[in-house]
N, C-alpha and C. Protein backbone atom coordinates (compact mmCIF):
# COMPACT_ATOMS: atom_id res chain seq x y z
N UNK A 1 60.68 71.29 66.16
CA UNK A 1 60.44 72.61 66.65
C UNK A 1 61.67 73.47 66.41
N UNK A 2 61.14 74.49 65.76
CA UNK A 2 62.70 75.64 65.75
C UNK A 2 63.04 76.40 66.80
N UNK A 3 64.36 76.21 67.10
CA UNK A 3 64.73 77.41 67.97
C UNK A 3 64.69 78.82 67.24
N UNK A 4 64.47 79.67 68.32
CA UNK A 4 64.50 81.10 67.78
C UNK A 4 65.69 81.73 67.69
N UNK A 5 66.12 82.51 66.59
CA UNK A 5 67.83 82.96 65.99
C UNK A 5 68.31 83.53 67.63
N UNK A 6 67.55 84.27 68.29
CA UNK A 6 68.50 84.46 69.44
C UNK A 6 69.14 83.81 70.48
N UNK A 7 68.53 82.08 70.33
CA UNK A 7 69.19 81.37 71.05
C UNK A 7 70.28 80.02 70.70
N UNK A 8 70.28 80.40 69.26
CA UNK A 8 70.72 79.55 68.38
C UNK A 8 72.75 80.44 68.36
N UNK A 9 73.85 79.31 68.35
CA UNK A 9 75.05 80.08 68.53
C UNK A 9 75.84 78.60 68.00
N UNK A 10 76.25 79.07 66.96
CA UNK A 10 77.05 78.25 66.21
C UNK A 10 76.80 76.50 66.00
N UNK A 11 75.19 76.39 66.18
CA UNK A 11 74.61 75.16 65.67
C UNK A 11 74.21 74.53 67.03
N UNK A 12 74.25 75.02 68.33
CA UNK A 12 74.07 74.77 69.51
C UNK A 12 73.26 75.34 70.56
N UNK A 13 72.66 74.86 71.52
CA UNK A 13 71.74 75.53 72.22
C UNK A 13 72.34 76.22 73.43
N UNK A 14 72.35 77.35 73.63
CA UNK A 14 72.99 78.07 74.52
C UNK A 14 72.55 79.14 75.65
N UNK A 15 72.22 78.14 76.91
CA UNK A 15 71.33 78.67 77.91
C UNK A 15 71.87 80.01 78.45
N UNK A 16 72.69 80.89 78.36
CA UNK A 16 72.95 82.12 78.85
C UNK A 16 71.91 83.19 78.02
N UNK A 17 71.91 83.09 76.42
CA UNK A 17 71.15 83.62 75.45
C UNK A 17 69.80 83.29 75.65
N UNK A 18 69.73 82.10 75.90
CA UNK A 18 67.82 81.87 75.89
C UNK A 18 67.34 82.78 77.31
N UNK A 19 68.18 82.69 78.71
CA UNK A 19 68.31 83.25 79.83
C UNK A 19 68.12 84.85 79.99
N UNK A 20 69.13 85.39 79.26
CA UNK A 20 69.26 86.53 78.83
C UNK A 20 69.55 87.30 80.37
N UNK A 21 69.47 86.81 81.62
CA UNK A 21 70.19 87.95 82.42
C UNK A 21 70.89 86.67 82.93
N UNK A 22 71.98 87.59 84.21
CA UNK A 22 73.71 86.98 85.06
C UNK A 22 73.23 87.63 86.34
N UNK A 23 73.61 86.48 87.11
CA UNK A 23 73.62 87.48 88.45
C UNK A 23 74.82 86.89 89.48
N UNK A 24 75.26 87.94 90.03
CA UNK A 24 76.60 88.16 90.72
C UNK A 24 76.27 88.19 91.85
N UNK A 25 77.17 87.67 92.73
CA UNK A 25 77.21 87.69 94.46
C UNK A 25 78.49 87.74 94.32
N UNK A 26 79.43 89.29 95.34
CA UNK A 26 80.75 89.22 95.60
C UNK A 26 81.45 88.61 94.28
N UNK A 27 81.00 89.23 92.64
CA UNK A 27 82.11 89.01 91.72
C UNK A 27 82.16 87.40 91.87
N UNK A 28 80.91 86.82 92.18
CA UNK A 28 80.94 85.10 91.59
C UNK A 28 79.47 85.16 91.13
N UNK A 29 79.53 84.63 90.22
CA UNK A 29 78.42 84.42 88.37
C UNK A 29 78.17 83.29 88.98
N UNK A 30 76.63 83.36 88.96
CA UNK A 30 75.80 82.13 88.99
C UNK A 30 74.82 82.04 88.46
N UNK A 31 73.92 81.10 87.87
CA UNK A 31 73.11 80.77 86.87
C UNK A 31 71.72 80.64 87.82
N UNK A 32 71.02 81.43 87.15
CA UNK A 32 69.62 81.26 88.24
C UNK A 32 68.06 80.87 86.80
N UNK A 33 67.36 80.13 86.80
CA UNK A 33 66.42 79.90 86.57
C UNK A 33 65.61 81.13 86.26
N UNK A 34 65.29 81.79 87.41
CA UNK A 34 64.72 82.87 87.44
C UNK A 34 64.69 83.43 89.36
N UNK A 35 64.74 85.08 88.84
CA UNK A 35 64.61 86.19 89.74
C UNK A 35 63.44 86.29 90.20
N UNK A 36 62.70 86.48 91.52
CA UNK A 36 60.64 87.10 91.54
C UNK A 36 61.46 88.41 92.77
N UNK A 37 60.69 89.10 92.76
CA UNK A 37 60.83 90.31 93.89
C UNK A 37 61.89 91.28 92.76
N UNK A 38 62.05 91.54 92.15
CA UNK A 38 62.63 92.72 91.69
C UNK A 38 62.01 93.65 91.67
N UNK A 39 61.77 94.09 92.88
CA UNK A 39 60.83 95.33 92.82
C UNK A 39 61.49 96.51 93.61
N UNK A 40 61.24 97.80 94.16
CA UNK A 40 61.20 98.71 94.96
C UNK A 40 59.72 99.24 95.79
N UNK A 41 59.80 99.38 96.87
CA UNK A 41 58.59 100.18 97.01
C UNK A 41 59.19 101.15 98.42
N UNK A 42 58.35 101.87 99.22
CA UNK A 42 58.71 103.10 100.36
C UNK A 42 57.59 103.39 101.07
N UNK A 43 58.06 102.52 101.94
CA UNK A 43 57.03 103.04 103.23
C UNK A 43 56.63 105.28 103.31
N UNK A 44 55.48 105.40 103.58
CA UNK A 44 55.48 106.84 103.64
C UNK A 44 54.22 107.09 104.59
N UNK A 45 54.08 108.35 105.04
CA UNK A 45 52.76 108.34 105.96
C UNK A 45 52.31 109.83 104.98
N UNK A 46 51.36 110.41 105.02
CA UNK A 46 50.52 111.68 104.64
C UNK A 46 50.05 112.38 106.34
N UNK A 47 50.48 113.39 105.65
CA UNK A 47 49.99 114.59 106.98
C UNK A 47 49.37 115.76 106.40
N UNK A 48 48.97 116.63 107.50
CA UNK A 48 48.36 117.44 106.59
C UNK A 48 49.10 118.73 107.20
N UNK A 49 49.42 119.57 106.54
CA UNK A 49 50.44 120.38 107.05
C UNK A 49 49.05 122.04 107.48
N UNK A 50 49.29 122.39 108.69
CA UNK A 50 48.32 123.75 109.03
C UNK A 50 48.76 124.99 108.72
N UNK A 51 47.46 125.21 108.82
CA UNK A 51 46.87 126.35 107.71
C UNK A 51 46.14 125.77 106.35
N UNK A 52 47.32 126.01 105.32
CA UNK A 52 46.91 125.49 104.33
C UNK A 52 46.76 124.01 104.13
N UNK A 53 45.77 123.45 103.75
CA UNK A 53 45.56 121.99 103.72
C UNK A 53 44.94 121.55 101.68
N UNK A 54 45.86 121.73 100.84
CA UNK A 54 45.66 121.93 99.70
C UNK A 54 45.81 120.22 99.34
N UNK A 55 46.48 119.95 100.03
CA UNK A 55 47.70 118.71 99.66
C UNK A 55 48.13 117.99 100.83
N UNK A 56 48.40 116.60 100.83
CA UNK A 56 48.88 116.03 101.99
C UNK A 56 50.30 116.02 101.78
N UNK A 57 51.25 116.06 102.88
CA UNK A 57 52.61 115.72 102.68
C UNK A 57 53.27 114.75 102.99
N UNK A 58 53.47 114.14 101.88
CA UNK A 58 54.47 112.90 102.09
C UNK A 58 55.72 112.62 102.98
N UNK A 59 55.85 111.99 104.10
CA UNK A 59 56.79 111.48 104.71
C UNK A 59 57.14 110.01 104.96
N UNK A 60 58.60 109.99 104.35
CA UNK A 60 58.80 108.60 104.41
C UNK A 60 59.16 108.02 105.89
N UNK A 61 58.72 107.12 105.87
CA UNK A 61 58.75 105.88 106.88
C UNK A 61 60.48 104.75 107.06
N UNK A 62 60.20 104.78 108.09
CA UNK A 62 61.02 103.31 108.41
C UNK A 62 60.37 102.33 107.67
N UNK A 63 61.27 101.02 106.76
CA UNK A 63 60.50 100.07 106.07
C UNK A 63 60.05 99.05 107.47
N UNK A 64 58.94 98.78 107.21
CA UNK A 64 58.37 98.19 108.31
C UNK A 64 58.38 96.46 107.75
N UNK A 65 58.82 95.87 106.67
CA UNK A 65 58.97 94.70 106.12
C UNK A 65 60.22 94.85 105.62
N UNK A 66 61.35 93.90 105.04
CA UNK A 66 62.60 93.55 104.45
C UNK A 66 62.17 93.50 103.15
N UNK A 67 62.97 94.25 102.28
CA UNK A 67 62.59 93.94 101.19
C UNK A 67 63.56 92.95 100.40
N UNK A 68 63.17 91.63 99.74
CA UNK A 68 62.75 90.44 99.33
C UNK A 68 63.55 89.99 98.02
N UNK A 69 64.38 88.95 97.73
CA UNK A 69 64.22 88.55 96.48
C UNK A 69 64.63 86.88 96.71
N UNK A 70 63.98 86.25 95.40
CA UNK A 70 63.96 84.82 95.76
C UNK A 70 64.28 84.50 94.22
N UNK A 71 65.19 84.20 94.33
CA UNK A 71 66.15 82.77 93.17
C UNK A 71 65.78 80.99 93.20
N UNK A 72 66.21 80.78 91.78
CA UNK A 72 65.25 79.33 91.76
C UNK A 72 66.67 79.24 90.70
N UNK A 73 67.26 78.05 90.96
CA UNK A 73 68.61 77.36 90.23
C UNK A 73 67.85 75.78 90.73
N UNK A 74 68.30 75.25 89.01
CA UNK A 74 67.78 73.36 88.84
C UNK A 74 69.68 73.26 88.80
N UNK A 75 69.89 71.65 89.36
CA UNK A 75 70.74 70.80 89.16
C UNK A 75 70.99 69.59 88.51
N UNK A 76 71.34 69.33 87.45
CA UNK A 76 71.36 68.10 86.88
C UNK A 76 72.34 67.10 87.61
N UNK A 77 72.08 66.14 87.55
CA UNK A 77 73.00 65.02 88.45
C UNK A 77 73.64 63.67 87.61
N UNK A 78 73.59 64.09 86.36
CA UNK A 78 74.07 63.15 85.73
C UNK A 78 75.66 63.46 86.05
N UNK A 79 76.26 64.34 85.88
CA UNK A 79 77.58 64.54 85.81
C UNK A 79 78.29 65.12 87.05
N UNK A 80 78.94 64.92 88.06
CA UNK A 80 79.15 65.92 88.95
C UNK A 80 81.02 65.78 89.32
N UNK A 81 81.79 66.76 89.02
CA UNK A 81 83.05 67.30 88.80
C UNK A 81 83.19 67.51 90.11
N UNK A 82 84.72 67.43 90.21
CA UNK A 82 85.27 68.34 91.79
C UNK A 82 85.16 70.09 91.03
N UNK A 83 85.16 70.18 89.49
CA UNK A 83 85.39 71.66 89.38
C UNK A 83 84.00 71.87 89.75
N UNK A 84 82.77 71.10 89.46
CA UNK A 84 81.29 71.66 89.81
C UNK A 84 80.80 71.81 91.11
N UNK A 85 81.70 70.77 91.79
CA UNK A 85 81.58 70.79 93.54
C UNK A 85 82.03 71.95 93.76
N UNK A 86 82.83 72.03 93.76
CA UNK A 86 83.87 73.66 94.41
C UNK A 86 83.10 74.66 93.58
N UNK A 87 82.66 74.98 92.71
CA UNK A 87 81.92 76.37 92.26
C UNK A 87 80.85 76.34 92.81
N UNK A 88 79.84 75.24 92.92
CA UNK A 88 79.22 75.28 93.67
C UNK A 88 78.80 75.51 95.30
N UNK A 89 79.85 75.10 95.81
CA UNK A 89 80.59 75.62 97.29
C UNK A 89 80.62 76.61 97.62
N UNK A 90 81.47 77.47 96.23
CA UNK A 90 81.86 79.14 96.30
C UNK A 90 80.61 79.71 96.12
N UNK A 91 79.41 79.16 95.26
CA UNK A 91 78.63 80.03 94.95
C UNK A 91 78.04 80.31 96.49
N UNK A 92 77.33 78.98 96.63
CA UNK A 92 76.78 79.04 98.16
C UNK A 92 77.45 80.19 99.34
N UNK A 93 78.49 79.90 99.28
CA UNK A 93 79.21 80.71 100.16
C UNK A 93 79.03 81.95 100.08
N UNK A 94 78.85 82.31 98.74
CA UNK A 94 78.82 83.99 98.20
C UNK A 94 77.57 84.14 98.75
N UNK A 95 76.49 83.39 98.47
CA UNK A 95 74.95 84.10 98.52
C UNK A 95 74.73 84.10 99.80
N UNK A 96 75.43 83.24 100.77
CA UNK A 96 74.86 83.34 102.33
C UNK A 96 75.80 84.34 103.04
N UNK A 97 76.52 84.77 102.79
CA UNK A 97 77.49 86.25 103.20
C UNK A 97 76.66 87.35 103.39
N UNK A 98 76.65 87.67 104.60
CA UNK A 98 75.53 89.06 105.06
C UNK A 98 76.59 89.99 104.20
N UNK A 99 76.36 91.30 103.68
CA UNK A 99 76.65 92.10 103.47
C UNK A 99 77.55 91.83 101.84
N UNK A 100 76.83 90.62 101.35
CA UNK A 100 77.54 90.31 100.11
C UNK A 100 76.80 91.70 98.91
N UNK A 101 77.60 91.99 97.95
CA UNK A 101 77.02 92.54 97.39
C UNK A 101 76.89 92.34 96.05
N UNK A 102 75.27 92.26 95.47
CA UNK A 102 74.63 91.03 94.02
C UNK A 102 74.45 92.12 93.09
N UNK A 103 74.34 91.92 91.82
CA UNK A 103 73.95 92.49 90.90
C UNK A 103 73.39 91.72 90.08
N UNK A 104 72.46 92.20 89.56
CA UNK A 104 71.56 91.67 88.21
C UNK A 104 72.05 92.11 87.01
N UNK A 105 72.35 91.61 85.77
CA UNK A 105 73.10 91.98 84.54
C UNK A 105 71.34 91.58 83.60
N UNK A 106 70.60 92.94 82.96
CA UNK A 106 69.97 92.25 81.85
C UNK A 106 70.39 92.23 80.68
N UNK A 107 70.55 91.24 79.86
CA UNK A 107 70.72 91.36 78.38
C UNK A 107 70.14 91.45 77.02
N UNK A 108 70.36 91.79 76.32
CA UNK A 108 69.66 92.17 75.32
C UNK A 108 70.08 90.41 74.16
N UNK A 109 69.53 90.52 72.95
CA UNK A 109 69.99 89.48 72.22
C UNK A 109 71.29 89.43 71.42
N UNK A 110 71.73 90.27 71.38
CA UNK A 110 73.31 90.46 71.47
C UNK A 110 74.18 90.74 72.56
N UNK A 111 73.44 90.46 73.95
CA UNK A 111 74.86 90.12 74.65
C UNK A 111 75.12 91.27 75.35
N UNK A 112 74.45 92.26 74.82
CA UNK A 112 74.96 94.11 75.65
C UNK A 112 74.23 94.02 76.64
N UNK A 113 74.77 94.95 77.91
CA UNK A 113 74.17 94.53 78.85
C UNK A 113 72.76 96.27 78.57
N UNK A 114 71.69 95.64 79.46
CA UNK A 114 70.81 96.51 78.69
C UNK A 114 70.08 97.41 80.52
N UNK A 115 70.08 96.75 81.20
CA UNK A 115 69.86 97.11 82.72
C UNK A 115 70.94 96.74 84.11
N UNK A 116 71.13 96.99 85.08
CA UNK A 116 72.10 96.90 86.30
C UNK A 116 70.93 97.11 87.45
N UNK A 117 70.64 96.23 87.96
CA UNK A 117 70.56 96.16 89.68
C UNK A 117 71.12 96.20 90.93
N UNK A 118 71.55 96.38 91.66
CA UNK A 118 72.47 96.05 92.60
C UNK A 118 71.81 96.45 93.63
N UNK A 119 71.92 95.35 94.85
CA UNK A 119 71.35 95.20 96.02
C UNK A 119 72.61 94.86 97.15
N UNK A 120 72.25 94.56 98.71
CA UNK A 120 73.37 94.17 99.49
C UNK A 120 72.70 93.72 100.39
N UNK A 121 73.07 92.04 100.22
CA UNK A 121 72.48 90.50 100.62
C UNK A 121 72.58 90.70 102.27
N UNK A 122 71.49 90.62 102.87
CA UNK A 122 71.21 90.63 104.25
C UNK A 122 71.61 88.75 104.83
N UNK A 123 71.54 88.13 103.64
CA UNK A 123 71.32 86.77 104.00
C UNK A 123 70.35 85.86 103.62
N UNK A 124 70.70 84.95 104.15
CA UNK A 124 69.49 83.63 103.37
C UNK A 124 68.02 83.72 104.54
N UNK A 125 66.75 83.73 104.02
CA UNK A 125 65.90 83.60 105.41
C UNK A 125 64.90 82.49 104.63
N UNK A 126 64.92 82.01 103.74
CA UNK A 126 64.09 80.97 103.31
C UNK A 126 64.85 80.22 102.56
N UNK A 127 65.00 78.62 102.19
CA UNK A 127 65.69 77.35 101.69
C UNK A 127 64.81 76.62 101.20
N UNK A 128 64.83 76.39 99.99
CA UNK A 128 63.89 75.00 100.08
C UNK A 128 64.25 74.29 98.45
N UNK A 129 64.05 73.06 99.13
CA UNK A 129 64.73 72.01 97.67
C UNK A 129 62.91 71.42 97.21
N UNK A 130 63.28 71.17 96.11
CA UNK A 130 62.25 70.33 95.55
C UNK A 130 62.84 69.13 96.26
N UNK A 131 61.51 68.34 96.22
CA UNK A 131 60.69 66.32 96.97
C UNK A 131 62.61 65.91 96.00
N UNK A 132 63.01 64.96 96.61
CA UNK A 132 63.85 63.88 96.10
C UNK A 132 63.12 62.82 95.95
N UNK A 133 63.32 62.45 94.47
CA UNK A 133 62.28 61.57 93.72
C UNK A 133 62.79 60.52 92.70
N UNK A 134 63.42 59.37 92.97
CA UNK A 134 64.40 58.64 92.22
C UNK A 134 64.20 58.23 90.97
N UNK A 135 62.57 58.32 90.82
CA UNK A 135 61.94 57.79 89.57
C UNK A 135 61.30 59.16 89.08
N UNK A 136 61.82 60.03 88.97
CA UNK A 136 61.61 61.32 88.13
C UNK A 136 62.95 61.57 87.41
N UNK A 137 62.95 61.73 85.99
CA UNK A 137 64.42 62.65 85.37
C UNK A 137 64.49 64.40 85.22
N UNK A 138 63.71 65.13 86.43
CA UNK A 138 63.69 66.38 86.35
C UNK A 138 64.55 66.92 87.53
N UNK A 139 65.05 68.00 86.84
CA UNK A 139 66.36 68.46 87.66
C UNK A 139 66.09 68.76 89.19
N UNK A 140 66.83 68.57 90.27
CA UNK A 140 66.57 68.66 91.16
C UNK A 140 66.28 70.64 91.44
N UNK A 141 65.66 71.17 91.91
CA UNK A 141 65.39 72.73 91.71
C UNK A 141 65.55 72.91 93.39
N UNK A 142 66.71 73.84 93.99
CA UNK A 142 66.37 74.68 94.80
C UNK A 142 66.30 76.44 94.74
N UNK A 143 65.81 76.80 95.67
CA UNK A 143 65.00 77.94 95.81
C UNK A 143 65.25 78.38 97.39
N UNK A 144 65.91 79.98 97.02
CA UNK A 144 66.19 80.87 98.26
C UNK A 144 65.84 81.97 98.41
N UNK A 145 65.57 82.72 99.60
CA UNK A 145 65.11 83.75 99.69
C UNK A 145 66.07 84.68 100.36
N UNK A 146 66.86 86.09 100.00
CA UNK A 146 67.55 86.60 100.89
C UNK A 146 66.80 87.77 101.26
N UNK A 147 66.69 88.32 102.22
CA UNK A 147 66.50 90.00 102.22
C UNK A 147 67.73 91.10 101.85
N UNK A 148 67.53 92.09 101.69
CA UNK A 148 68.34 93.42 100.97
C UNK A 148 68.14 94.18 101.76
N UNK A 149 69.01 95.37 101.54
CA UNK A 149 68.74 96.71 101.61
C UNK A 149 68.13 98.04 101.05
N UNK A 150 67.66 97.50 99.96
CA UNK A 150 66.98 97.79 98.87
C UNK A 150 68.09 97.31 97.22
N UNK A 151 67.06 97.80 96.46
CA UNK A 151 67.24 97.20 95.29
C UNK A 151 67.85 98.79 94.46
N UNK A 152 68.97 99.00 93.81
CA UNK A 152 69.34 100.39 92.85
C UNK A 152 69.28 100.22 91.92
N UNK A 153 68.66 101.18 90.73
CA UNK A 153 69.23 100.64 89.37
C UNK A 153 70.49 101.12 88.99
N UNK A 154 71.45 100.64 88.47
CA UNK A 154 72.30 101.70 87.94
C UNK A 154 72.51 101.51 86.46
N UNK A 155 72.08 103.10 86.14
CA UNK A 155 71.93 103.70 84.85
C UNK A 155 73.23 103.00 83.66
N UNK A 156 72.84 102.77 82.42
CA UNK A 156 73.80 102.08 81.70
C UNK A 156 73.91 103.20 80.71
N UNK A 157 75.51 103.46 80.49
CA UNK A 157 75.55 104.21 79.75
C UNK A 157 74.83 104.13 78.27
N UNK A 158 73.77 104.56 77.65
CA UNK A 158 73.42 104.40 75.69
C UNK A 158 74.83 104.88 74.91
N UNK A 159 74.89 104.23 74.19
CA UNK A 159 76.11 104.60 73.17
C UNK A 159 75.64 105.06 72.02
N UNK A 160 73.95 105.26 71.88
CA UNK A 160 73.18 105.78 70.18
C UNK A 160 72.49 106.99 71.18
């Protein structure tokens, strides 16, 4: 089976490129599987304003739910370092910090960054590891859920 030229890097397979986004907690890079909840949405109510009733008027709301994002990182266990312990430590540490603040990096196939997210980590409110299974060779996968304060994009400068 061929790899495709964008994930191919000097005769080697290179999971940041096949990945194509980074995501940051407090200026520490960690490798996530995949992002779900990247979304926005806004509570609002409709009124009808008197006299004229042409149109309803939009008023926003208190969010009446937290808005959501949930990360999924696998671990391989063949190899495990004091340098992989301790980054791993730090990472943890970063993502459970109320008021940490994450960013999403997307990339393009050269590496430019092509979108910016940035949110500010309320905390962890869901944990969960995949079954421990001695006679399986699939990476062990956990999965967290933090709430935000909402989700921003911030605009990337085009250089064309």
């Amino acid at each position: 089976m061929d790899v495709p030229f964008f994930i191919k890097r000097s005769s080697h397979y290179d999971p940041i490129v096949a990945v194509r986004f980074i995501v940051l907690f407090n200026a520490t890079t960690l490798g996530f599987q995949s992002v779900s909840g990247i979304s926005t949405q806004r509570s609002v109510e409709f009124i009808s304003e008197g006299g004229r009733n042409d149109y309803p008027i939009l008023i926003p709301k208190p969010q009446s739910e937290a808005h959501r994002l949930t990360f999924k990182r696998g671990y391989q266990m063949r190899k495990m370092s004091l340098l992989g312990l301790l980054s791993g430590y730090m990472g943890s540490q970063a993502i459970e910090a109320n008021g940490a603040l994450g960013l999403i990096l997307v990339l393009d196939e050269s590496q430019s960054i092509k979108a910016i997210y940035s949110f500010i980590s309320q905390g962890v409110v869901e944990w969960e590891l995949s079954d421990l299974d001695a006679t399986r060779s699939a990476p062990l996968i956990e999965t967290f859920t933090i709430t935000h304060k909402g989700l921003k994009n911030i605009p990337v400068p085009s250089l064309f």
